[in-house]
PDB file of N, CA and C in Angstrom:
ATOM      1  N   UNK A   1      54.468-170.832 112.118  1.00  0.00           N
ATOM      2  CA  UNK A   1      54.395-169.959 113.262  1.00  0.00           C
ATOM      3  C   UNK A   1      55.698-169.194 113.436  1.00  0.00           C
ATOM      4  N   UNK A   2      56.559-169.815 112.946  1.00  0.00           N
ATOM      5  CA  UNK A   2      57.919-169.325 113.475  1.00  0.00           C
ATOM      6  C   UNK A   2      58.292-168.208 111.863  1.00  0.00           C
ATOM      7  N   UNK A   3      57.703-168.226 110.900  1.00  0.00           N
ATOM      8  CA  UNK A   3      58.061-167.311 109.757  1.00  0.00           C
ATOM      9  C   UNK A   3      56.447-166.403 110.355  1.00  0.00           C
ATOM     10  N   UNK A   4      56.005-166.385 110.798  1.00  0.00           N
ATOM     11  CA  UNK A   4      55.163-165.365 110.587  1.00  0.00           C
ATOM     12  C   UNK A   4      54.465-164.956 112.327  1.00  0.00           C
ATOM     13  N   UNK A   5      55.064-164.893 113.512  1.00  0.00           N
ATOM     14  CA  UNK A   5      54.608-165.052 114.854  1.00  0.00           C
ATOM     15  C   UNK A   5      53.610-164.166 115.524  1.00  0.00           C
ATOM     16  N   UNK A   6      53.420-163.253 114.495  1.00  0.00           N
ATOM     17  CA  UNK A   6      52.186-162.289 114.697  1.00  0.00           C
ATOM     18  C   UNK A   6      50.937-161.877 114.154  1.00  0.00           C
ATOM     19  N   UNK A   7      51.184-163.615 113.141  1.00  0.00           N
ATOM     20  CA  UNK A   7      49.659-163.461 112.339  1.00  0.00           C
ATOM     21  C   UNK A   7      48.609-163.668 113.005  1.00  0.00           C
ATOM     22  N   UNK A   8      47.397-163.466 112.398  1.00  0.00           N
ATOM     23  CA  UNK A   8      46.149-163.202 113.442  1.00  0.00           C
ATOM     24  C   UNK A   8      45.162-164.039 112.576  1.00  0.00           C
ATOM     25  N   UNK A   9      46.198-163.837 111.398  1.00  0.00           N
ATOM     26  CA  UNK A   9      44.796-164.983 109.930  1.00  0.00           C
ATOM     27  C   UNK A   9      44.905-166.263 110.173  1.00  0.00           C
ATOM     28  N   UNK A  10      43.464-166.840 109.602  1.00  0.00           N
ATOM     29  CA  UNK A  10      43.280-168.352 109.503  1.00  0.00           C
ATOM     30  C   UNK A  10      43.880-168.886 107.995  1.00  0.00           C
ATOM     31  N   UNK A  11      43.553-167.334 107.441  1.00  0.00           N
ATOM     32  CA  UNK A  11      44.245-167.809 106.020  1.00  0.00           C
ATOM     33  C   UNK A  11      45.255-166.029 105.346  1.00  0.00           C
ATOM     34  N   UNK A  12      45.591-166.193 104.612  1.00  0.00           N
ATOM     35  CA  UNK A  12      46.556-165.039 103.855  1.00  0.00           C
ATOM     36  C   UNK A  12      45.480-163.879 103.619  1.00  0.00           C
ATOM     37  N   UNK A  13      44.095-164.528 102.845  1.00  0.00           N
ATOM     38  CA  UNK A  13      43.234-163.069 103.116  1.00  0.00           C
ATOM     39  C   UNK A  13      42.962-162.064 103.705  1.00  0.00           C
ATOM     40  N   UNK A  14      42.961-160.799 103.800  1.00  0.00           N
ATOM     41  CA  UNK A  14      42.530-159.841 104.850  1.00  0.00           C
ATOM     42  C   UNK A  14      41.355-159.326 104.959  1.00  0.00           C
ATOM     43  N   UNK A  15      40.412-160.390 105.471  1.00  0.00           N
ATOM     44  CA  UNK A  15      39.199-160.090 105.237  1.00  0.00           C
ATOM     45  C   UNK A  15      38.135-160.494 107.135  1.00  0.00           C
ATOM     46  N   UNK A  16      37.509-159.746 107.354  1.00  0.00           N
ATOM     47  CA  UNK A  16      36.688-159.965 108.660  1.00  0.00           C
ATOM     48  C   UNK A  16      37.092-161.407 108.447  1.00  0.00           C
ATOM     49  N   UNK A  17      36.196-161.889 107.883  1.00  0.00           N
ATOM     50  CA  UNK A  17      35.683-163.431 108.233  1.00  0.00           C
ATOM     51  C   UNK A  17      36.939-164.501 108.329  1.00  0.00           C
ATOM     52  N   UNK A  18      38.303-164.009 108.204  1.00  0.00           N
ATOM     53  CA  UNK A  18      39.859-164.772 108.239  1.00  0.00           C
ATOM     54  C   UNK A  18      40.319-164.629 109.455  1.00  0.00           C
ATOM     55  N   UNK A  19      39.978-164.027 110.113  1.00  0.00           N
ATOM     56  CA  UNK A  19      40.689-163.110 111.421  1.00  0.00           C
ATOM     57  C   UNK A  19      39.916-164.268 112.520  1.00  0.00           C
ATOM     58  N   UNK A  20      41.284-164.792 113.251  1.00  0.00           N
ATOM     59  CA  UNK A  20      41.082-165.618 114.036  1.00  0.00           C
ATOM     60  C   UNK A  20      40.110-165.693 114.992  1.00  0.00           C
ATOM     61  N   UNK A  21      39.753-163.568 115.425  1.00  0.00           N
ATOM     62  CA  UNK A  21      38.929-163.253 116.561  1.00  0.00           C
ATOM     63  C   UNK A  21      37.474-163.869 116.031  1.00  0.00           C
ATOM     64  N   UNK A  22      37.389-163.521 114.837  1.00  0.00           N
ATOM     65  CA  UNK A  22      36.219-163.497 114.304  1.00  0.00           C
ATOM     66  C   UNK A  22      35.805-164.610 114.620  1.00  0.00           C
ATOM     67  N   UNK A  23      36.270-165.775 114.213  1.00  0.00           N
ATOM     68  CA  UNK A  23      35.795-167.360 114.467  1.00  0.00           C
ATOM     69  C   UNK A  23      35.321-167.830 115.922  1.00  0.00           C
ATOM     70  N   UNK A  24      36.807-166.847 116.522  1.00  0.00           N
ATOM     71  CA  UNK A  24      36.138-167.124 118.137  1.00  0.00           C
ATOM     72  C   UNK A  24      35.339-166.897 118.790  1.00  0.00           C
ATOM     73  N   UNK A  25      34.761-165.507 118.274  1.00  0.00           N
ATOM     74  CA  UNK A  25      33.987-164.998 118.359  1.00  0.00           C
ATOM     75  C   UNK A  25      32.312-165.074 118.779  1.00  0.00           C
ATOM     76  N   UNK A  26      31.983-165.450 117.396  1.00  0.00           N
ATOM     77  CA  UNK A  26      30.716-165.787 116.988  1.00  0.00           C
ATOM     78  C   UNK A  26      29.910-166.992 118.290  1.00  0.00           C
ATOM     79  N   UNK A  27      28.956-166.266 118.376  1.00  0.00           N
ATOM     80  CA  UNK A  27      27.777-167.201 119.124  1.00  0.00           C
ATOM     81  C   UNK A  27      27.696-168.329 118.341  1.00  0.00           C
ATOM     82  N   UNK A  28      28.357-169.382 119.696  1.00  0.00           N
ATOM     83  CA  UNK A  28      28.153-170.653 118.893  1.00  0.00           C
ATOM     84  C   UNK A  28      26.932-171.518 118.725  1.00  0.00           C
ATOM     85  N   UNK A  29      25.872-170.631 118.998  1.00  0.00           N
ATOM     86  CA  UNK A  29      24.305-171.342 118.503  1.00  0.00           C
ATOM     87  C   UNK A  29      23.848-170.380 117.551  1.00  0.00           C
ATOM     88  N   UNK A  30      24.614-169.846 116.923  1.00  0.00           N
ATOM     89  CA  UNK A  30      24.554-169.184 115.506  1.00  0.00           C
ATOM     90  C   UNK A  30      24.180-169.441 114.274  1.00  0.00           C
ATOM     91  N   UNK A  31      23.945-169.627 113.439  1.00  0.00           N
ATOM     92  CA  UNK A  31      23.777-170.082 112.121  1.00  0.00           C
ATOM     93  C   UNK A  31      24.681-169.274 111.446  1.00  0.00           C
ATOM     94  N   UNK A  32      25.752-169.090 111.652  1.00  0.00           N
ATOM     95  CA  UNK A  32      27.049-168.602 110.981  1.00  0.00           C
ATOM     96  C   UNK A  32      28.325-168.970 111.665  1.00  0.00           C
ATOM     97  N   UNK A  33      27.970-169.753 112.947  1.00  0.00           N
ATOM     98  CA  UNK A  33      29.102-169.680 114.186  1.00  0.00           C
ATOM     99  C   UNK A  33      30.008-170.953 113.625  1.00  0.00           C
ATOM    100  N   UNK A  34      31.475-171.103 113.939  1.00  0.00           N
ATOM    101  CA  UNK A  34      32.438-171.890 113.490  1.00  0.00           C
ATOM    102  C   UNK A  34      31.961-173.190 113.418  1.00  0.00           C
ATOM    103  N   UNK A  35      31.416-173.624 114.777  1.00  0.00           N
ATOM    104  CA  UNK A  35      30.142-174.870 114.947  1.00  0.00           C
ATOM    105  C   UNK A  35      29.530-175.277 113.586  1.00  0.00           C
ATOM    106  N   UNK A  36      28.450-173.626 113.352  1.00  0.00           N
ATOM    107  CA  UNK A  36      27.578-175.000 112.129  1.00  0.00           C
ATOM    108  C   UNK A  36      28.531-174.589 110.941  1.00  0.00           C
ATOM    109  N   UNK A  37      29.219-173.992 110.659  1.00  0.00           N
ATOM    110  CA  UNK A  37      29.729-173.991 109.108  1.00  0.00           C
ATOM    111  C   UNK A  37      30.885-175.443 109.591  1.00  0.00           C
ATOM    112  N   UNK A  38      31.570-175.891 110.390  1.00  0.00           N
ATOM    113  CA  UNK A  38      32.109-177.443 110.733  1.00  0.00           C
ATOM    114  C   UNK A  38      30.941-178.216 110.367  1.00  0.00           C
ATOM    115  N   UNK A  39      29.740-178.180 111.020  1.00  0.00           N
ATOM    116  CA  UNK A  39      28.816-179.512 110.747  1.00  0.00           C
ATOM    117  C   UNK A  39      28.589-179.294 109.248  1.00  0.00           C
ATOM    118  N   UNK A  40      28.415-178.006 108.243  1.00  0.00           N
ATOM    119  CA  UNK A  40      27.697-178.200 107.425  1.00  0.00           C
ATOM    120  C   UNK A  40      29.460-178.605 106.763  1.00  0.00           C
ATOM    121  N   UNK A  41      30.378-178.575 106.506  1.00  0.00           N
ATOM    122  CA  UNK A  41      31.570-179.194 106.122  1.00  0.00           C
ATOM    123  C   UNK A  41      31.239-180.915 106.092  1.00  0.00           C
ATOM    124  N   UNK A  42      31.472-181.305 107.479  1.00  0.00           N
ATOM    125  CA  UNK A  42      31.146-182.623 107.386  1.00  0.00           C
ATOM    126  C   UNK A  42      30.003-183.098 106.815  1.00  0.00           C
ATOM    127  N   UNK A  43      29.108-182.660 106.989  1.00  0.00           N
ATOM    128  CA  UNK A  43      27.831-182.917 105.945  1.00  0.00           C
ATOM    129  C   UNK A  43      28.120-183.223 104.359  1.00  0.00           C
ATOM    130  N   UNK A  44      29.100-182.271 104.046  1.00  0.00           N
ATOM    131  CA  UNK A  44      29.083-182.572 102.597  1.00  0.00           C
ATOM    132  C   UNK A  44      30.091-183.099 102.174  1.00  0.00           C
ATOM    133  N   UNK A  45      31.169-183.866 103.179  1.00  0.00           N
ATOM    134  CA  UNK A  45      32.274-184.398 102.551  1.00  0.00           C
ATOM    135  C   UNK A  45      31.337-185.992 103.380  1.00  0.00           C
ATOM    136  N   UNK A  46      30.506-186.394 103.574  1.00  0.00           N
ATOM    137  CA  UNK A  46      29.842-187.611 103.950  1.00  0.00           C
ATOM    138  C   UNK A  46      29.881-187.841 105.905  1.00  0.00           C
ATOM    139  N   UNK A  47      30.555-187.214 106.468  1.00  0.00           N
ATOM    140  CA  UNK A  47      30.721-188.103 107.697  1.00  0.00           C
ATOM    141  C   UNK A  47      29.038-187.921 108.579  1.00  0.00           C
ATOM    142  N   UNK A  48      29.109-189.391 109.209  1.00  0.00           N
ATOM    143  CA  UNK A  48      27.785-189.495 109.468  1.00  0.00           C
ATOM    144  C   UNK A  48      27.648-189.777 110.930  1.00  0.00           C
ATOM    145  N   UNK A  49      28.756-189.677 111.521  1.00  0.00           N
ATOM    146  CA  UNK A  49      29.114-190.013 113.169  1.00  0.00           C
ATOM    147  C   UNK A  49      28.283-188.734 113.552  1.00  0.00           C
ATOM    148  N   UNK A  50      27.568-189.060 114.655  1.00  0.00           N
ATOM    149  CA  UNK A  50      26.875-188.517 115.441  1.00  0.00           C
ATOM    150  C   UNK A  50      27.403-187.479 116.261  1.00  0.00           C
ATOM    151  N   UNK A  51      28.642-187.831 116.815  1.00  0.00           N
ATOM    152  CA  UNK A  51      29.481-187.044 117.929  1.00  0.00           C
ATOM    153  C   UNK A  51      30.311-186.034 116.647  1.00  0.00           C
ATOM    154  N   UNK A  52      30.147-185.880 115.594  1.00  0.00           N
ATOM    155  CA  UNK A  52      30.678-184.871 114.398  1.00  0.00           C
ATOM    156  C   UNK A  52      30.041-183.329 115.169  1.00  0.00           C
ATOM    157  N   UNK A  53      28.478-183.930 114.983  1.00  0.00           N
ATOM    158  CA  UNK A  53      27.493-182.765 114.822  1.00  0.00           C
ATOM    159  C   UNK A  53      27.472-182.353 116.592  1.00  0.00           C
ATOM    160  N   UNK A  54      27.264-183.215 117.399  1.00  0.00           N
ATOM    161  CA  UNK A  54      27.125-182.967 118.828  1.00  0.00           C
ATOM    162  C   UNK A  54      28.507-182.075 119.283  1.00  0.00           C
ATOM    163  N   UNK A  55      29.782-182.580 118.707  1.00  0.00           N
ATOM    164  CA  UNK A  55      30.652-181.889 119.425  1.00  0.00           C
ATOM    165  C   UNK A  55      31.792-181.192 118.003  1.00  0.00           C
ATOM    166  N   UNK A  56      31.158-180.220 117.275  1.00  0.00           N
ATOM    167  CA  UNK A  56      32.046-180.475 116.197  1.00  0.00           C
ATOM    168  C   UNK A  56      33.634-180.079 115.877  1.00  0.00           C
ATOM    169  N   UNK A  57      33.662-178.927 117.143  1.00  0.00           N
ATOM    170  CA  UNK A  57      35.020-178.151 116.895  1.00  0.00           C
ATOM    171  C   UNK A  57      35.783-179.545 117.549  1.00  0.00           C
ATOM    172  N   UNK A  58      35.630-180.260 118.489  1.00  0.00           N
ATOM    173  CA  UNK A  58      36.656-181.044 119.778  1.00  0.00           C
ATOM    174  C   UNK A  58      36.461-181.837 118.560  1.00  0.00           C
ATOM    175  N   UNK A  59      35.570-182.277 117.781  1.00  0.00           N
ATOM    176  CA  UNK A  59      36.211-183.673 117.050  1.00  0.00           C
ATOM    177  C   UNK A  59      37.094-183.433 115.695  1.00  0.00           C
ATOM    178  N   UNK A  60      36.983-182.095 115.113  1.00  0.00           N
ATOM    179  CA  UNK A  60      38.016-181.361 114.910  1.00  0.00           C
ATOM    180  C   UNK A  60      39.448-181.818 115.535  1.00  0.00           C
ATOM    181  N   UNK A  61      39.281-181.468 116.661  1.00  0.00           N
ATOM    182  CA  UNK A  61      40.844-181.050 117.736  1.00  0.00           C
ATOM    183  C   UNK A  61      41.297-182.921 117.407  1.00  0.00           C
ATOM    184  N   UNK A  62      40.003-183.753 117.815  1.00  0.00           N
ATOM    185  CA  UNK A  62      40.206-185.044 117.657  1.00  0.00           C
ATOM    186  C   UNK A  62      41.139-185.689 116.745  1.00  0.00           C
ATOM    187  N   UNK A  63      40.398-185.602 115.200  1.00  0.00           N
ATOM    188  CA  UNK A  63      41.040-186.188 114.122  1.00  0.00           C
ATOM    189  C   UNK A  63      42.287-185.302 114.046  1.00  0.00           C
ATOM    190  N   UNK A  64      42.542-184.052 114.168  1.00  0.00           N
ATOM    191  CA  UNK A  64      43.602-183.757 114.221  1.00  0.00           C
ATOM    192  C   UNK A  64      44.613-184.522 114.960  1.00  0.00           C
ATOM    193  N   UNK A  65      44.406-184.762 115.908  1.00  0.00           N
ATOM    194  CA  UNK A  65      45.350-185.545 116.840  1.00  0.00           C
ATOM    195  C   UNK A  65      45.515-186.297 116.226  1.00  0.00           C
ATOM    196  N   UNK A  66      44.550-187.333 115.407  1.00  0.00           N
ATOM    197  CA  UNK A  66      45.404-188.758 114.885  1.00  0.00           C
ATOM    198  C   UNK A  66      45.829-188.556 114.075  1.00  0.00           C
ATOM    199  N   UNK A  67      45.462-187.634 113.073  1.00  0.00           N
ATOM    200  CA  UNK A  67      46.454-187.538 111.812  1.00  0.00           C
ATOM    201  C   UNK A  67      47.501-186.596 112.126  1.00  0.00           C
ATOM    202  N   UNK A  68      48.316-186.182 113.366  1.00  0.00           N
ATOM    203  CA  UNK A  68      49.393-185.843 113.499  1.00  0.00           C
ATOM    204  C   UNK A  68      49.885-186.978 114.122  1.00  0.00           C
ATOM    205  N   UNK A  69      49.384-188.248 114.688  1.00  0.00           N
ATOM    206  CA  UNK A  69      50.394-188.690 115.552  1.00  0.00           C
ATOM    207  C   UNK A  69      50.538-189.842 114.257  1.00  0.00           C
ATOM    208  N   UNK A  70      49.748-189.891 113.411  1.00  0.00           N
ATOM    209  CA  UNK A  70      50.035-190.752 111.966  1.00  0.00           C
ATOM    210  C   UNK A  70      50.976-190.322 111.439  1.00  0.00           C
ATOM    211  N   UNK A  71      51.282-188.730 110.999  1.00  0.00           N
ATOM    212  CA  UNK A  71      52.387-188.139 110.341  1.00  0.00           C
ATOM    213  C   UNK A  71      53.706-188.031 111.271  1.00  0.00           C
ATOM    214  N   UNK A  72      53.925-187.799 112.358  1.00  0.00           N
ATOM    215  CA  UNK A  72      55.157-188.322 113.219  1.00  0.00           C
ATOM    216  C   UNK A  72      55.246-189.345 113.521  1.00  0.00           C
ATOM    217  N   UNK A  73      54.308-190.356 113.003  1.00  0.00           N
ATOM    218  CA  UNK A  73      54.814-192.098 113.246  1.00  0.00           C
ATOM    219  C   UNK A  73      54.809-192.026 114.608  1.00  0.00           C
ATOM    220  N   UNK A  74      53.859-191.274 115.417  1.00  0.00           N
ATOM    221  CA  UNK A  74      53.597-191.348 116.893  1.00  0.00           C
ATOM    222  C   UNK A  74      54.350-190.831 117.928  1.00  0.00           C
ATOM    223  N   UNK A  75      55.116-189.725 117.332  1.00  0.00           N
ATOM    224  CA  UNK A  75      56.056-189.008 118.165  1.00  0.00           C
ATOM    225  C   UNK A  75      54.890-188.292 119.163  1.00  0.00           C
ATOM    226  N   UNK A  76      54.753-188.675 120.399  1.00  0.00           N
ATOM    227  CA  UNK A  76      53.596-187.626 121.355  1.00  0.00           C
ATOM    228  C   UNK A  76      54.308-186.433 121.759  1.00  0.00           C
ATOM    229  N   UNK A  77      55.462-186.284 122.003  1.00  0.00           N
ATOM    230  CA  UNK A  77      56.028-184.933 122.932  1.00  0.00           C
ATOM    231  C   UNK A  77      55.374-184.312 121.568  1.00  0.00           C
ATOM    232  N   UNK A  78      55.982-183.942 119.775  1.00  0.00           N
ATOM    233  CA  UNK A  78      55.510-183.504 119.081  1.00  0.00           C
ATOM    234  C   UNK A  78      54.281-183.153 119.269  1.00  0.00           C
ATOM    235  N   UNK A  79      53.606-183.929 119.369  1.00  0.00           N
ATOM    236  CA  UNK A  79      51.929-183.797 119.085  1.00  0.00           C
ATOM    237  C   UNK A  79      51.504-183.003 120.174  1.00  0.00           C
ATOM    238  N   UNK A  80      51.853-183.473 121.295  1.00  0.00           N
ATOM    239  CA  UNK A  80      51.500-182.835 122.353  1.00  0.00           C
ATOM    240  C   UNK A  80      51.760-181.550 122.517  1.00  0.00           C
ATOM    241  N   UNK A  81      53.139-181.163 121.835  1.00  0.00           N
ATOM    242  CA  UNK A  81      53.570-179.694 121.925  1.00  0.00           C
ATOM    243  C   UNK A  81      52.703-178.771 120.536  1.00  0.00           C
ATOM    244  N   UNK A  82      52.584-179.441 119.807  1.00  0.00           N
ATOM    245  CA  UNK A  82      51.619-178.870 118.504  1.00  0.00           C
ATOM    246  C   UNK A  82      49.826-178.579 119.005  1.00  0.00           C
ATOM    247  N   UNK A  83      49.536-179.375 120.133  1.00  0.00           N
ATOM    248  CA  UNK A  83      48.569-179.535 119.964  1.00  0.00           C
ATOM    249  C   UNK A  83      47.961-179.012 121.613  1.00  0.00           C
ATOM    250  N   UNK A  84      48.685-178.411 122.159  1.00  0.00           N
ATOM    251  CA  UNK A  84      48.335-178.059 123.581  1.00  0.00           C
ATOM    252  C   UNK A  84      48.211-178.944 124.368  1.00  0.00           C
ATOM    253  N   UNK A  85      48.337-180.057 124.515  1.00  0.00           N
ATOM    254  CA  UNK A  85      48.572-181.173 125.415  1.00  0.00           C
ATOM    255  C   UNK A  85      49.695-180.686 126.550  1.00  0.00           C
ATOM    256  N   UNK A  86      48.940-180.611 127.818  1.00  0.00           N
ATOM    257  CA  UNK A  86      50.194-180.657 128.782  1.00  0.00           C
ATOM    258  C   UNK A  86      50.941-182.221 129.260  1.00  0.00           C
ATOM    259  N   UNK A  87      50.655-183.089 128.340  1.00  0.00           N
ATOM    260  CA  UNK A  87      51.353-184.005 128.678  1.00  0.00           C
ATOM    261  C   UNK A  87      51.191-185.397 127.491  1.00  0.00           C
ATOM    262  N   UNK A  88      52.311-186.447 127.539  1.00  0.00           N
ATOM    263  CA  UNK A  88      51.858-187.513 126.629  1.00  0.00           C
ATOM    264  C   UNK A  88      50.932-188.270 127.302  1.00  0.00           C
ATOM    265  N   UNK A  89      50.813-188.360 128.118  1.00  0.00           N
ATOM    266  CA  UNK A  89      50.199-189.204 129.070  1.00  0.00           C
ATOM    267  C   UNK A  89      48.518-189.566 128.306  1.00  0.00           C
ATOM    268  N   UNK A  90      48.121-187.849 128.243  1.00  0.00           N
ATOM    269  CA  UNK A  90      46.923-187.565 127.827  1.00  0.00           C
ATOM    270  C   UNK A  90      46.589-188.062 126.815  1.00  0.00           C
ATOM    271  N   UNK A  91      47.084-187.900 125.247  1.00  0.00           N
ATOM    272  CA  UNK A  91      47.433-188.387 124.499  1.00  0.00           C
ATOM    273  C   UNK A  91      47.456-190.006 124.056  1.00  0.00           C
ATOM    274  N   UNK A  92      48.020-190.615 124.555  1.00  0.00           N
ATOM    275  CA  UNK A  92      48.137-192.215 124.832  1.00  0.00           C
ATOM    276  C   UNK A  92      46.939-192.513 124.728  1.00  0.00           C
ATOM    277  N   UNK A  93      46.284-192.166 126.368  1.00  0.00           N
ATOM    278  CA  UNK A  93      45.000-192.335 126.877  1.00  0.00           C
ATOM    279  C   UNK A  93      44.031-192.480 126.268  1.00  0.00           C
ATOM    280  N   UNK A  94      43.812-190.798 125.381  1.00  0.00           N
ATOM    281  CA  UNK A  94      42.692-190.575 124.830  1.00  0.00           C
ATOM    282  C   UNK A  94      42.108-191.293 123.333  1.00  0.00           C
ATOM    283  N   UNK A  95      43.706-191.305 123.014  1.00  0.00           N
ATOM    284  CA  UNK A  95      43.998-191.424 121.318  1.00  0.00           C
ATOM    285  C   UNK A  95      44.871-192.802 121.011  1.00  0.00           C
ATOM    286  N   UNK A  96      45.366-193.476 122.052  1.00  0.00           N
ATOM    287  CA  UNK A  96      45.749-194.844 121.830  1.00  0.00           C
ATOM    288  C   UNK A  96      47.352-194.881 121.585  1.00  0.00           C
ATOM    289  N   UNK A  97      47.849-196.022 122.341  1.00  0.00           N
ATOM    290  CA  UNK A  97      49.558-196.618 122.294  1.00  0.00           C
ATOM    291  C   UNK A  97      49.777-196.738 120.498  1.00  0.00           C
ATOM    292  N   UNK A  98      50.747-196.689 120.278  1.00  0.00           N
ATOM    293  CA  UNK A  98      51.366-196.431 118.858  1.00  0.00           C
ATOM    294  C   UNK A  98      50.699-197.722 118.065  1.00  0.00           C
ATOM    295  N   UNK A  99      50.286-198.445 116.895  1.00  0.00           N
ATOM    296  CA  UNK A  99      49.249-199.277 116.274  1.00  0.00           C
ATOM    297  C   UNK A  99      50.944-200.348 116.368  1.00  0.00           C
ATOM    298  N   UNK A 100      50.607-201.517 116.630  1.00  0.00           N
ATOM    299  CA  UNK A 100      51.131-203.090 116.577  1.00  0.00           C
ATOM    300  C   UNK A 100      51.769-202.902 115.149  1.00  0.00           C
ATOM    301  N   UNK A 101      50.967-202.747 113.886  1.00  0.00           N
ATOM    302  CA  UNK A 101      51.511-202.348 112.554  1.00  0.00           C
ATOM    303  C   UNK A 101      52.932-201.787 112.297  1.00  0.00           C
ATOM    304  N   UNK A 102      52.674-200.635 113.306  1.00  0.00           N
ATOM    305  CA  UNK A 102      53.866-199.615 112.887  1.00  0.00           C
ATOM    306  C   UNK A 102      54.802-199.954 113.863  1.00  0.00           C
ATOM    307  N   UNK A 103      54.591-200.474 114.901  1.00  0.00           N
ATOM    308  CA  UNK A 103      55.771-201.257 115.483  1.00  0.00           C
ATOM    309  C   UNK A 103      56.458-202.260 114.640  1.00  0.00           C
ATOM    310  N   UNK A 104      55.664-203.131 113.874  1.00  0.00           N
ATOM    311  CA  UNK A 104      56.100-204.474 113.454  1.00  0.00           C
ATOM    312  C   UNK A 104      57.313-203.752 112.098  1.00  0.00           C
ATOM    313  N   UNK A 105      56.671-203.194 111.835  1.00  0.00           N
ATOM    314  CA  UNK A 105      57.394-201.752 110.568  1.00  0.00           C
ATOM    315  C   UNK A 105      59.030-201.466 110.997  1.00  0.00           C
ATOM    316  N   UNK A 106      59.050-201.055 111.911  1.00  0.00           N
ATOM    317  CA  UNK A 106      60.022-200.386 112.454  1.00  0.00           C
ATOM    318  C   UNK A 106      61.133-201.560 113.129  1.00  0.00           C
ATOM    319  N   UNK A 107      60.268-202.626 113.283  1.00  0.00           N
ATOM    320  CA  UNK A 107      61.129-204.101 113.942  1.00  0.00           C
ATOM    321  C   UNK A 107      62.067-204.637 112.660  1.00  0.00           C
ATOM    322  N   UNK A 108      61.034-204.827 111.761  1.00  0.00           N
ATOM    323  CA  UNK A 108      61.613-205.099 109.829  1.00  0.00           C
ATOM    324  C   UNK A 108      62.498-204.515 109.739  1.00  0.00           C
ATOM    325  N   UNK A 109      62.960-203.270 110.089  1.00  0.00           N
ATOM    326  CA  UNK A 109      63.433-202.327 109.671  1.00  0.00           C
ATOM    327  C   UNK A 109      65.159-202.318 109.926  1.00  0.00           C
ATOM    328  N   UNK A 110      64.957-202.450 111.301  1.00  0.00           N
ATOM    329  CA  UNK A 110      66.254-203.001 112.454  1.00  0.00           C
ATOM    330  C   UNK A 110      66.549-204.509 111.549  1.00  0.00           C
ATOM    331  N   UNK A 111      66.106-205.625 110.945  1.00  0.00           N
ATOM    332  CA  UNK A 111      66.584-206.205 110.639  1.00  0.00           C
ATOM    333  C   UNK A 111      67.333-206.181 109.322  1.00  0.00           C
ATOM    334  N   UNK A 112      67.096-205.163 109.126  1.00  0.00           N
ATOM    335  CA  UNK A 112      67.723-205.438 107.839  1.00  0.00           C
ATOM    336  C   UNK A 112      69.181-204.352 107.841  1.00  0.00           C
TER     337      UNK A 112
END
């Protein structure tokens, strides 16, 4: 964001269908809308959770959340600031206190 603060692409292409508006765009009871090309994604990489297809962009926003608060080892202000969260609070809540594991990790760690 910070090398490029006025891009508008989802990707480097300059093509309609890259352009952020476009995605937002689209009627999401579409058969082209961001919605089903997400469900038909998950469809073919296997996931079979129900709440995929019912809610697909938020469970999107979802797994994103955990696999950022996995890659900062649970830093929330990060996540929260990456991820539109007005707060950690939310975060915690929704998506869970840092895993016992990666505490015990970080305890090892101090001892040595």
């Amino acid at each position: 964001m910070e090398e490029h603060p006025n891009r508008t692409l989802m990707f480097a292409e300059k093509d309609a269908k890259t352009h952020v508006l476009y995605w937002l765009n689209l009627n999401k009871h579409s058969k082209d809308s961001f919605r089903a090309y997400l469900k038909k994604v998950y469809e073919t990489i296997g996931i079979r959770e129900r709440y995929f297809y019912k809610r697909p962009v938020h469970a999107l926003r979802h797994i994103g959340a955990h696999r950022l608060l996995e890659l900062t080892n649970y830093n929330y202000d990060i996540v929260a600031k990456l991820g539109g969260w007005t707060d950690t609070k939310t975060l915690k809540d929704c998506y869970g206190e840092m895993p016992d594991s990666l505490i015990m990790n970080v305890v090892r760690q101090l001892e040595n």
